[in-house]
Protein backbone atom coordinates (compact mmCIF):
# COMPACT_ATOMS: atom_id res chain seq x y z
CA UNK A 1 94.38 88.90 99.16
CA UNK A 2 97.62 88.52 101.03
CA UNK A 3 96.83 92.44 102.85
CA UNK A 4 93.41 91.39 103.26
CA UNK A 5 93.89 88.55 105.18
CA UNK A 6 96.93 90.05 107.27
CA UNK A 7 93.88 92.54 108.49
CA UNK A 8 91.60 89.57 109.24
CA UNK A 9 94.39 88.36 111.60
CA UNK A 10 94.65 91.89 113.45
CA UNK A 11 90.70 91.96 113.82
CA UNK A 12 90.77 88.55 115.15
CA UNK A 13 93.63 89.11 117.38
CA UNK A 14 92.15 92.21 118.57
CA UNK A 15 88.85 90.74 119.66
CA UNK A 16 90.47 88.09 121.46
CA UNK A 17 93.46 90.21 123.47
CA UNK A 18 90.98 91.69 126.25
CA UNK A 19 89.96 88.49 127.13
CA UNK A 20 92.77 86.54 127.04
CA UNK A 21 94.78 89.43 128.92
CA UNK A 22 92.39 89.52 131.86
CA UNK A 23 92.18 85.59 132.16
CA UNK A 24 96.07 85.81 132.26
CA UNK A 25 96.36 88.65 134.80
CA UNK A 26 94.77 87.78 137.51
CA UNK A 27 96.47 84.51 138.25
CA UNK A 28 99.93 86.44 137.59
CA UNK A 29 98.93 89.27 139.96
CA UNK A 30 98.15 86.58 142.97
CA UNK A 31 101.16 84.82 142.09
CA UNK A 32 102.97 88.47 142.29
CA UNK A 33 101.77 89.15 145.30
CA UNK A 34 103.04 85.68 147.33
CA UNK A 35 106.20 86.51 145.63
CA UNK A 36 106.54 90.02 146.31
CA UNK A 37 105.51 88.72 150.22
CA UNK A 38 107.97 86.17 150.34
CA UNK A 39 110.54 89.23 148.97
CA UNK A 40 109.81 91.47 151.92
CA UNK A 41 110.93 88.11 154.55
CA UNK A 42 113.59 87.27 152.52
CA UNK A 43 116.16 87.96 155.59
CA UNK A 44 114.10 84.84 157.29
CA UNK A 45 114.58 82.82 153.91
CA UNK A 46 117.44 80.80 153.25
CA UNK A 47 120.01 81.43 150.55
CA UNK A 48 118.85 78.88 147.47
CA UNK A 49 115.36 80.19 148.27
CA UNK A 50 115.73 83.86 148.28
CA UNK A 51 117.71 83.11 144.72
CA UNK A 52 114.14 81.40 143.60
CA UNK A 53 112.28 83.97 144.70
CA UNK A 54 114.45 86.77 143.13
CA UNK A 55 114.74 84.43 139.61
CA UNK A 56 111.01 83.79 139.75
CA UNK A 57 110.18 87.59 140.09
CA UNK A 58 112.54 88.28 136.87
CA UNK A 59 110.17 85.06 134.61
CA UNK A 60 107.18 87.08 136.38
CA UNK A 61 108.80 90.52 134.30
CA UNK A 62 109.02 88.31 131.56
CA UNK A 63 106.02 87.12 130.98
CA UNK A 64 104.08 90.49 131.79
CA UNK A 65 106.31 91.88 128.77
CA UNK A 66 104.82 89.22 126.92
CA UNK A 67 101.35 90.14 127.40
CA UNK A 68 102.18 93.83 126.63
CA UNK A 69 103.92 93.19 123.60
CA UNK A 70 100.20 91.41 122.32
CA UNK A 71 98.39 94.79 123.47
CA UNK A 72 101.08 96.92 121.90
CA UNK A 73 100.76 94.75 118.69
CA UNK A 74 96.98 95.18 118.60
CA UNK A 75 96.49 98.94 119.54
CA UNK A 76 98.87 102.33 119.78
CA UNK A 77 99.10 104.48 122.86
CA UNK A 78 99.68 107.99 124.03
CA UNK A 79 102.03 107.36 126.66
CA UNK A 80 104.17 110.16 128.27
CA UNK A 81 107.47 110.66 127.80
CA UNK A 82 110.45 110.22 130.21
CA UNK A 83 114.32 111.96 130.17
CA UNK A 84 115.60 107.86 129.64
CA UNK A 85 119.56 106.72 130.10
CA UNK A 86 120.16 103.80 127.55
CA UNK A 87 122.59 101.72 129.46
CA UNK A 88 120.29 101.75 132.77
CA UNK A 89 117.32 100.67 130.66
CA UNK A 90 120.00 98.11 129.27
CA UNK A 91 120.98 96.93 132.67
CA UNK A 92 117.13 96.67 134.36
CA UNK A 93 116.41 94.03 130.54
CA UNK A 94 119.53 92.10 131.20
CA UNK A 95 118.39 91.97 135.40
CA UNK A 96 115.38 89.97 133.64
CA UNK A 97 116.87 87.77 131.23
CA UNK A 98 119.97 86.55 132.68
CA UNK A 99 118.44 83.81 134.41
CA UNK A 100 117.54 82.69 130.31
CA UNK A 101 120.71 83.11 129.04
CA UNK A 102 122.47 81.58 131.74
CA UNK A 103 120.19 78.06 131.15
CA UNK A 104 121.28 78.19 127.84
CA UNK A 105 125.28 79.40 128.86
CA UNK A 106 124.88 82.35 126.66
CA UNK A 107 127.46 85.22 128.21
CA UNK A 108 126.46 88.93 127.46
CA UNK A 109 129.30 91.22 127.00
CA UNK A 110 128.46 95.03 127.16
CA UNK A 111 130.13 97.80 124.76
CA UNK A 112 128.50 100.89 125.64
CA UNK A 113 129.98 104.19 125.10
CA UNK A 114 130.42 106.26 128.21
CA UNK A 115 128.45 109.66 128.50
CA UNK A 116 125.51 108.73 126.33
CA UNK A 117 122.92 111.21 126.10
CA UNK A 118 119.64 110.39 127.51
CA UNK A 119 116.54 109.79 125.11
CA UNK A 120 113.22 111.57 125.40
CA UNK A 121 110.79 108.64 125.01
CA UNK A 122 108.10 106.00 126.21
CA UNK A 123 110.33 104.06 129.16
CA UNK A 124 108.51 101.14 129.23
CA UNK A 125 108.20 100.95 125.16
CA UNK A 126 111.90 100.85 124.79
CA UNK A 127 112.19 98.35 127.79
CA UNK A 128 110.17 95.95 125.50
CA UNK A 129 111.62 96.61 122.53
CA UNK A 130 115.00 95.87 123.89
CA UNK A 131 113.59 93.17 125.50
CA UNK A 132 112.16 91.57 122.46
CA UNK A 133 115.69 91.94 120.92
CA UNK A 134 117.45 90.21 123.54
CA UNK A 135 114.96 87.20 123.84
CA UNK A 136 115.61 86.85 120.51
CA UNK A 137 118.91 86.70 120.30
CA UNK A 138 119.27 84.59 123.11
CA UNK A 139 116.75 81.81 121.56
CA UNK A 140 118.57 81.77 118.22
CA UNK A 141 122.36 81.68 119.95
CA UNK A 142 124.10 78.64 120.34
CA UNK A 143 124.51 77.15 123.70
CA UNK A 144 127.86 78.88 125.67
CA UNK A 145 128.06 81.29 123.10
CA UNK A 146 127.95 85.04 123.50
CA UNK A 147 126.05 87.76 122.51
CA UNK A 148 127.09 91.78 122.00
CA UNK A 149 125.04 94.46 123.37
CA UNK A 150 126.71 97.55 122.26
CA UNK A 151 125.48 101.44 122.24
CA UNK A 152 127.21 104.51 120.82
CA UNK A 153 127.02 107.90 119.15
CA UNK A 154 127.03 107.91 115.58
CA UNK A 155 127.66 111.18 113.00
CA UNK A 156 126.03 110.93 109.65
CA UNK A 157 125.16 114.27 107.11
CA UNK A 158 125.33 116.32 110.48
CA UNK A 159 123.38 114.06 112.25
CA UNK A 160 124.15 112.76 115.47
CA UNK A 161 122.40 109.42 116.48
CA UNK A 162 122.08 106.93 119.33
CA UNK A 163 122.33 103.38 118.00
CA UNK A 164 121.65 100.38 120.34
CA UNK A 165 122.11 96.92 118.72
CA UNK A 166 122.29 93.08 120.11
CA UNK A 167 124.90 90.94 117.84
CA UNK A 168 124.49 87.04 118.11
CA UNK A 169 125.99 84.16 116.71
CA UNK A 170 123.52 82.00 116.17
CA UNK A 171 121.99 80.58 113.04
CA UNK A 172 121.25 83.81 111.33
CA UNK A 173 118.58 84.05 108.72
CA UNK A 174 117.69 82.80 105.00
CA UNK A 175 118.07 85.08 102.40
CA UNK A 176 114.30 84.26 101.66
CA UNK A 177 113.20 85.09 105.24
CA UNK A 178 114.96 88.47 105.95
CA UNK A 179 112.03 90.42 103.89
CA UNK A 180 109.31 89.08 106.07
CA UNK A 181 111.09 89.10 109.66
CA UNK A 182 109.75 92.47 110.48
CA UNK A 183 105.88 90.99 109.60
CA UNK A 184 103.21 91.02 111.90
CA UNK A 185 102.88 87.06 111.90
CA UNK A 186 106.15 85.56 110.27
CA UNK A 187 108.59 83.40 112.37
CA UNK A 188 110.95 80.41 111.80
CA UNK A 189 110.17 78.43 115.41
CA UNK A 190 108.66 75.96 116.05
CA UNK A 191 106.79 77.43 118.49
CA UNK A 192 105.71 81.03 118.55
CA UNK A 193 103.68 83.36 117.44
CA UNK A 194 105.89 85.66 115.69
CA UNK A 195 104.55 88.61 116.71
CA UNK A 196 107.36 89.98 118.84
CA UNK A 197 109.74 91.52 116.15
CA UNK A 198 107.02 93.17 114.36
CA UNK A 199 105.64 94.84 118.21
CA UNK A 200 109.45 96.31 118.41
CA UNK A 201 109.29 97.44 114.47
CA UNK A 202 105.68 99.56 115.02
CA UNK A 203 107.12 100.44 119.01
CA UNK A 204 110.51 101.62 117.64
CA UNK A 205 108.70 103.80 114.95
CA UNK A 206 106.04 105.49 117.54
CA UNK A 207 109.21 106.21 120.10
CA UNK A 208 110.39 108.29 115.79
CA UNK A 209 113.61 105.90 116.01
CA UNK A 210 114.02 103.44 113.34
CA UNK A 211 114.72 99.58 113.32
CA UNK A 212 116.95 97.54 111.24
CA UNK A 213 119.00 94.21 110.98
CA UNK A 214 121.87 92.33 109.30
CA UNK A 215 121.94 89.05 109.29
CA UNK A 216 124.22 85.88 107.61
CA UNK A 217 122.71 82.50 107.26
CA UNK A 218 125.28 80.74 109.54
CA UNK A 219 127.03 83.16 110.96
CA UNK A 220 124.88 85.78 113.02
CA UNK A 221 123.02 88.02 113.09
CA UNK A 222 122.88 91.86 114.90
CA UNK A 223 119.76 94.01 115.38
CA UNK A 224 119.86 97.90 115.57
CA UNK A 225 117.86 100.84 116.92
CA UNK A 226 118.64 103.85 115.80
CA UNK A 227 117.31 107.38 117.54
CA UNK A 228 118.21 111.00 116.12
CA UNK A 229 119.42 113.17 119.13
CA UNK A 230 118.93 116.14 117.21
CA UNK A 231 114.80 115.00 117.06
CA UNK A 232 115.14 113.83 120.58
CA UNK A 233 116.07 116.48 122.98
């Protein structure tokens, strides 16, 4: 019963995404275009306002990942794939979420290993999926705390992998919870649709990397992707 009416959802969900996406779109894309015209004068703009414009372009980013992670969730694609450098993928997400974490005083500190190889994969799929991550962990950190982005090279059985993980410390999760985070529809908010870790579970698995999480009720938790070089070149 429980499989059958996860299904139900997806059906329903799908019928209603085309819709919803166009009706969504075209009011972004007119407010993208003022911005992106207010962008090209910014030399005739003062400071504060060239700083809206700029932050208001990064919620625009936002919000389009938004919509993609509800398309992503609802069908799979046969994107190309692109030679991809981890920490400048890393460095475009955090260009678009700062402005969050800063309203909340959340400080990101990067570890990332120097001389990373670069993955063959989906560009814009890993963009969300470390999007998704951060958002994440920045809604579930405590104000003017930090949170850990770190990426290395890992040797296992002969196996060299790229892990990329996001440590908060935030409220971490329930025992209970931690077998249904990774759901299609499961989430502890208030608000939400809890959609978004499942999109970077099924995005992480097309882009043949793997997803996991640990996670201490009180303490923190940190996410991980995990890519095989040695599958990836």
């Amino acid at each position: 019963m429980n499989d059958l009416t996860q299904e139900n959802k997806l059906l329903l969900l799908g019928k209603l995404t085309a819709g919803l996406v166009h009706e969504i779109r075209n009011p972004l894309s007119a407010i993208k275009l003022n911005l992106d015209y207010m962008k090209m004068a910014e030399d005739d703009l003062p400071t504060d306002l060239k700083e809206i414009v700029s932050e208001s372009l990064d919620s625009f980013e936002q919000v389009n990942f938004l919509i993609e992670d509800v398309l992503d969730f609802t069908r799979k694609s046969t994107d190309k794939t692109h030679q991809v450098s981890v920490p400048h993928i890393t460095d475009k997400c955090l260009k678009i979420i700062l402005t969050t974490a800063r309203t909340k005083g959340v400080s990101i500190v990067k570890e990332i290993s120097e001389n990373l190889p670069v993955l063959n994969v989906n560009k814009n799929k890993l963009m969300q999926i470390f999007l998704n991550i951060l958002n994440n962990a920045i809604e579930a950190s405590k104000e003017k705390s930090n949170i850990i982005i770190r990426s290395f090279l890992e040797e296992c059985n002969g196996v060299t992998a790229l892990v990329w993980q996001v440590q908060d410390f935030g409220i971490g999760m329930k025992p209970e919870d931690k077998a249904k985070v990774l759901s299609g529809f499961f989430t502890t908010k208030s608000k939400g649709h809890g959609i978004g870790l499942g999109v970077c579970k099924s995005l992480t698995e097309e882009l043949n990397g793997e997803m996991f999480f640990d996670s201490e009720f009180g303490i923190g938790t940190t996410f991980s992707v995990k890519f095989n070089i040695n599958n990836n070149l």
